[in-house]
Protein backbone atom coordinates (compact mmCIF):
# COMPACT_ATOMS: atom_id res chain seq x y z
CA UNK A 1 2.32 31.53 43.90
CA UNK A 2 3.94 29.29 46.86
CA UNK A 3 5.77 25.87 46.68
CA UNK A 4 4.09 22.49 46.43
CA UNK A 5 2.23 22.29 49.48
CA UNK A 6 0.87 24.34 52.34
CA UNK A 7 3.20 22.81 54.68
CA UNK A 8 6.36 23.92 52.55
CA UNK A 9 5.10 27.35 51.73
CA UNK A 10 6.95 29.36 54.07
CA UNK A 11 10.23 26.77 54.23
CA UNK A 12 11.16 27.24 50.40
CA UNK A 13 10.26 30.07 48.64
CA UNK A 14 7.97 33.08 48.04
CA UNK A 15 7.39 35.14 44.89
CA UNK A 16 7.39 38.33 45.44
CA UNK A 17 3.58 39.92 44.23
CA UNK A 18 3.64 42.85 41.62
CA UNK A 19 2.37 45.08 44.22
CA UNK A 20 5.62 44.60 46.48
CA UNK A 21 7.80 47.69 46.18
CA UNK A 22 11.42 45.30 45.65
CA UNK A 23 9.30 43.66 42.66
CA UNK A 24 9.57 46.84 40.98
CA UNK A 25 12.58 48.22 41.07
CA UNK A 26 15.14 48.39 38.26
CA UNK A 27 17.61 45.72 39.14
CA UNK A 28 19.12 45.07 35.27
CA UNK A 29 20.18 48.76 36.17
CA UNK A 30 21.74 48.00 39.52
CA UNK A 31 23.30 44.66 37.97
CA UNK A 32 25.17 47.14 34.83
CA UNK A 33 26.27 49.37 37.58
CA UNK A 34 27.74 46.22 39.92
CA UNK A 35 28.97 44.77 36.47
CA UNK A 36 31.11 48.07 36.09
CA UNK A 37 32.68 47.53 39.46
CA UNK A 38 33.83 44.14 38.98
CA UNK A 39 34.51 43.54 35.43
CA UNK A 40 32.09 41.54 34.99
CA UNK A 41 33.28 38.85 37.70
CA UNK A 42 30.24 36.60 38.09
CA UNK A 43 30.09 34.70 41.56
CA UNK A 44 31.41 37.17 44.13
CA UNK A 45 30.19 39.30 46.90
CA UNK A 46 30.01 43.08 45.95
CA UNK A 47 29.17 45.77 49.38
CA UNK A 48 25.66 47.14 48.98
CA UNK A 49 26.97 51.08 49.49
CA UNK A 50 29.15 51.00 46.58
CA UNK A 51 25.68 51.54 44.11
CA UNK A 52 23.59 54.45 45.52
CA UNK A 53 20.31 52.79 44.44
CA UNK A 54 21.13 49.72 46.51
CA UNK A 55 22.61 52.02 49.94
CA UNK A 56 19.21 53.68 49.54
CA UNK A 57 17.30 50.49 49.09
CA UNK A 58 19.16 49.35 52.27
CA UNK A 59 18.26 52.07 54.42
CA UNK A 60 14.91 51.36 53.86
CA UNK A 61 15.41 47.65 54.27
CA UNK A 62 18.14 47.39 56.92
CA UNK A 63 17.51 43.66 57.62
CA UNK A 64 19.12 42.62 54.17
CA UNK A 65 22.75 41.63 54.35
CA UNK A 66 25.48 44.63 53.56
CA UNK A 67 27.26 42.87 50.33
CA UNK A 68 24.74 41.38 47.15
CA UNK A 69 25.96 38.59 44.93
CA UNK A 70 25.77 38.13 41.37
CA UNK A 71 25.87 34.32 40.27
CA UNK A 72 25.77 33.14 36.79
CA UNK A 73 25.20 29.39 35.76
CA UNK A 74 26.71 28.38 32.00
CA UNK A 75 23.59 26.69 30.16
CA UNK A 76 23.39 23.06 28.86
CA UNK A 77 24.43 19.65 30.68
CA UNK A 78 28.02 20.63 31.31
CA UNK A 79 29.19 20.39 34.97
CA UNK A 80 29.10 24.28 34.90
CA UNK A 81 25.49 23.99 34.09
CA UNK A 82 24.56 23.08 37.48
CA UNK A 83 25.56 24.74 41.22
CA UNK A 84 25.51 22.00 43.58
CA UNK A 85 23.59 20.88 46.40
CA UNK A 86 24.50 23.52 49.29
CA UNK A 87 23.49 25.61 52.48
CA UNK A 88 24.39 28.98 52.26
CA UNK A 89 26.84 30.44 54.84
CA UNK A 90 26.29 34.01 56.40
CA UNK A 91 22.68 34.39 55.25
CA UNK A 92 19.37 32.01 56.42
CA UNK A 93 17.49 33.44 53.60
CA UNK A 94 17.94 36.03 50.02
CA UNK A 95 15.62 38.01 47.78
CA UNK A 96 16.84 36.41 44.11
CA UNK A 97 16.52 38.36 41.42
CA UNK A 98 16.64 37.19 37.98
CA UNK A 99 18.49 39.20 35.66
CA UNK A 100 19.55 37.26 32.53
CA UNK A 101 18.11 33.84 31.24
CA UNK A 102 15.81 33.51 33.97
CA UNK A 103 13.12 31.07 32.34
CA UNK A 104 11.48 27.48 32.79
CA UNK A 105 14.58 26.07 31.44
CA UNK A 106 16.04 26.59 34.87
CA UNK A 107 15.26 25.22 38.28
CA UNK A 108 16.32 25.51 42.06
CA UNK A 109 15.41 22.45 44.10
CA UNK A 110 14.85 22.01 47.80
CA UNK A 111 16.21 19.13 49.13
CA UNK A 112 15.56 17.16 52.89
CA UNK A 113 17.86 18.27 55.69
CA UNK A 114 21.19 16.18 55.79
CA UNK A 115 21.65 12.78 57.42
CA UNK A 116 24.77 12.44 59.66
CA UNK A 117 25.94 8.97 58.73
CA UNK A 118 23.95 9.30 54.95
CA UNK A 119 25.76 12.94 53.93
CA UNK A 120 29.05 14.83 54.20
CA UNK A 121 29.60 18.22 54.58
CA UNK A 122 32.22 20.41 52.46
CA UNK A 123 32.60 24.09 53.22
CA UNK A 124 33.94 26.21 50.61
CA UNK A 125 35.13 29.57 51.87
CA UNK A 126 35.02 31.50 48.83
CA UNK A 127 31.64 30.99 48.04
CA UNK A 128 30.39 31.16 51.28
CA UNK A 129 28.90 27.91 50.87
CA UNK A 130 28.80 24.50 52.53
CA UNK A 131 28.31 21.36 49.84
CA UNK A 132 26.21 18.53 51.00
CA UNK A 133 27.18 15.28 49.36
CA UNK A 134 24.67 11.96 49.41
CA UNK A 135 21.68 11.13 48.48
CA UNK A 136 19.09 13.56 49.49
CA UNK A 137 15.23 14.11 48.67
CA UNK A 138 13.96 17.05 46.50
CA UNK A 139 10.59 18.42 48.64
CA UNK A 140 10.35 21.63 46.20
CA UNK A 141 11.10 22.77 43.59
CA UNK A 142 10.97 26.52 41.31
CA UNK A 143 11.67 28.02 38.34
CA UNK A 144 12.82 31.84 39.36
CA UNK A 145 11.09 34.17 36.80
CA UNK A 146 10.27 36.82 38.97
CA UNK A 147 11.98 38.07 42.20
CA UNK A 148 11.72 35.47 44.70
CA UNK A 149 12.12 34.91 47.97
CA UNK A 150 14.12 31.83 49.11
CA UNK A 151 15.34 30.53 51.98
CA UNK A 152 19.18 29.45 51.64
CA UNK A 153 19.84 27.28 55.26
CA UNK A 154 18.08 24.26 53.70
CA UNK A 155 19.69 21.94 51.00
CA UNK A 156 19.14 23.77 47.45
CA UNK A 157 20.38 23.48 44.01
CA UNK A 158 20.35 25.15 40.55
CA UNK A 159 20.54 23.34 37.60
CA UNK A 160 20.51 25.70 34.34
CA UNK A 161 18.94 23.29 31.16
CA UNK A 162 18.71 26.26 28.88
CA UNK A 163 21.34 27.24 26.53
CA UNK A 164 22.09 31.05 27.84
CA UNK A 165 23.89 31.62 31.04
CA UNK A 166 21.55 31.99 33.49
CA UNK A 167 22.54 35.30 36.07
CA UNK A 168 20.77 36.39 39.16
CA UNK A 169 21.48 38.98 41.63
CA UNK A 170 21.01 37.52 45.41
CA UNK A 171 20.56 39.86 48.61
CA UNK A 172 20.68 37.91 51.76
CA UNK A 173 19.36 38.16 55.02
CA UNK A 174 20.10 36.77 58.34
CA UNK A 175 16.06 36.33 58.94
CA UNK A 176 14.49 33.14 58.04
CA UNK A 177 12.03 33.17 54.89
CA UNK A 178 8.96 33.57 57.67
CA UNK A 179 10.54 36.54 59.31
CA UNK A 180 11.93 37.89 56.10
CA UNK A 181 8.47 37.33 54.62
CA UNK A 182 6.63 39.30 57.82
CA UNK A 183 8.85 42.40 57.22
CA UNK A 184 8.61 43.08 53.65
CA UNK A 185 4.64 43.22 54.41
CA UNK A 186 4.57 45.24 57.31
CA UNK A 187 6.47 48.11 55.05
C-alpha cells in the first residue's frame, strides 16, 4: 500500500509490510513505559535511551533520531481536533506508529510545497514545528492504521474526525522517506 500515484509513492508515505521487523514490535508497551516517564504529557520529545527496548531498537537502527514523540489529537471538530498544516523541524522523515484511536476516522494530508508571496511561515519552537499558513493543495492523503512511514519536510496535516483521542508515537530521522525507505530493507 503506497499513496495515490506512482509519482508520489516515495514523497508521502510508506506502510510498513507485516514482514518488516519495526511492524512487529510491541510499541503499546514502549508507549506505557514513555507514559510512566512523563505523566502522561502528550506532545513532547522523550530521549530514546531512557526505555531499554527503544536504546536497543536504536542500536540496531542508528539512523533514527535520539528522542521519540508521543502526539495525541482530541477527537471531533474542535480546533484541538486538528494539528495544523506544518514541516517538521529536526527530522526530514518519522516511522508513525499508531497507538490509540488510530482508524479511518483520522487522516494526515500532504499538501504542495509553499508559495513565497501565497504562504507564511510560523516556527514554533516547542513543537519543533514550522506552520505554513495559505492556501495550499492536498496531493495525498492517509489514514495511519498500521506503522507508517512518512516523510515530515513537506506540508502535512492531521485532522482527527473520530470521537477518541487519537495518539501516535513518532521516531524521526534525518533521511528522506527514499533513503529511510532503502535502509529498513537492506536490514
Amino acid at each position: 500500500m503506497a499513496g495515490i500515484s506512482n509519482l508520489i509513492i516515495l514523497t508521502t508515505y510508506y506502510v510498513l509490510e507485516n514482514h518488516d521487523e519495526l511492524a512487529n514490535i510491541d510499541f503499546k508497551s514502549i508507549y506505557s513505559k514513555l507514559l510512566l516517564q512523563n505523566g502522561g504529557q502528550p506532545n513532547n520529545y522523550l530521549k530514546v535511551e531512557s526505555i531499554n527496548e527503544l536504546a536497543s531498537l536504536h542500536r540496531n537502527y542508528p539512523f533514527f533520531n535520539s528522542e521519540v514523540s508521543i502526539f495525541s489529537i482530541d477527537g471531533g471538530k474542535k480546533e484541538t481536533s486538528q494539528w495544523p498544516i506544518h514541516i517538521d523541524a529536526g527530522r526530514r522523515s518519522a516511522l508513525n506508529i499508531p497507538i490509540l484511536n488510530c482508524d479511518i476516522q483520522s487522516t494526515t494530508y500532504f499538501y504542495s510545497d509553499p508559495q513565497p508571496f501565497r504562504n507564511k511561515i510560523e516556527t514554533v519552537p516547542e513543537y519543533q514545528i514550522a506552520i505554513v499558513h495559505g492556501k495550499l493543495d492536498v496531493i495525498d492523503q492517509f489514514s495511519l492504521t498500521k506503522p507508517t512511514l512518512i516523510n515530515t519536510s513537506i506540508p502535512h496535516a492531521v485532522h482527527n474526525y473520530g470521537k477518541g483521542k487519537r495518539t501516535i508515537l513518532s521516531w524521526g530521522s534525518m533521511l528522506t522517506l527514499g533513503e529511510l525507505k532503502n535502509e529498513l530493507k537492506s536490514d
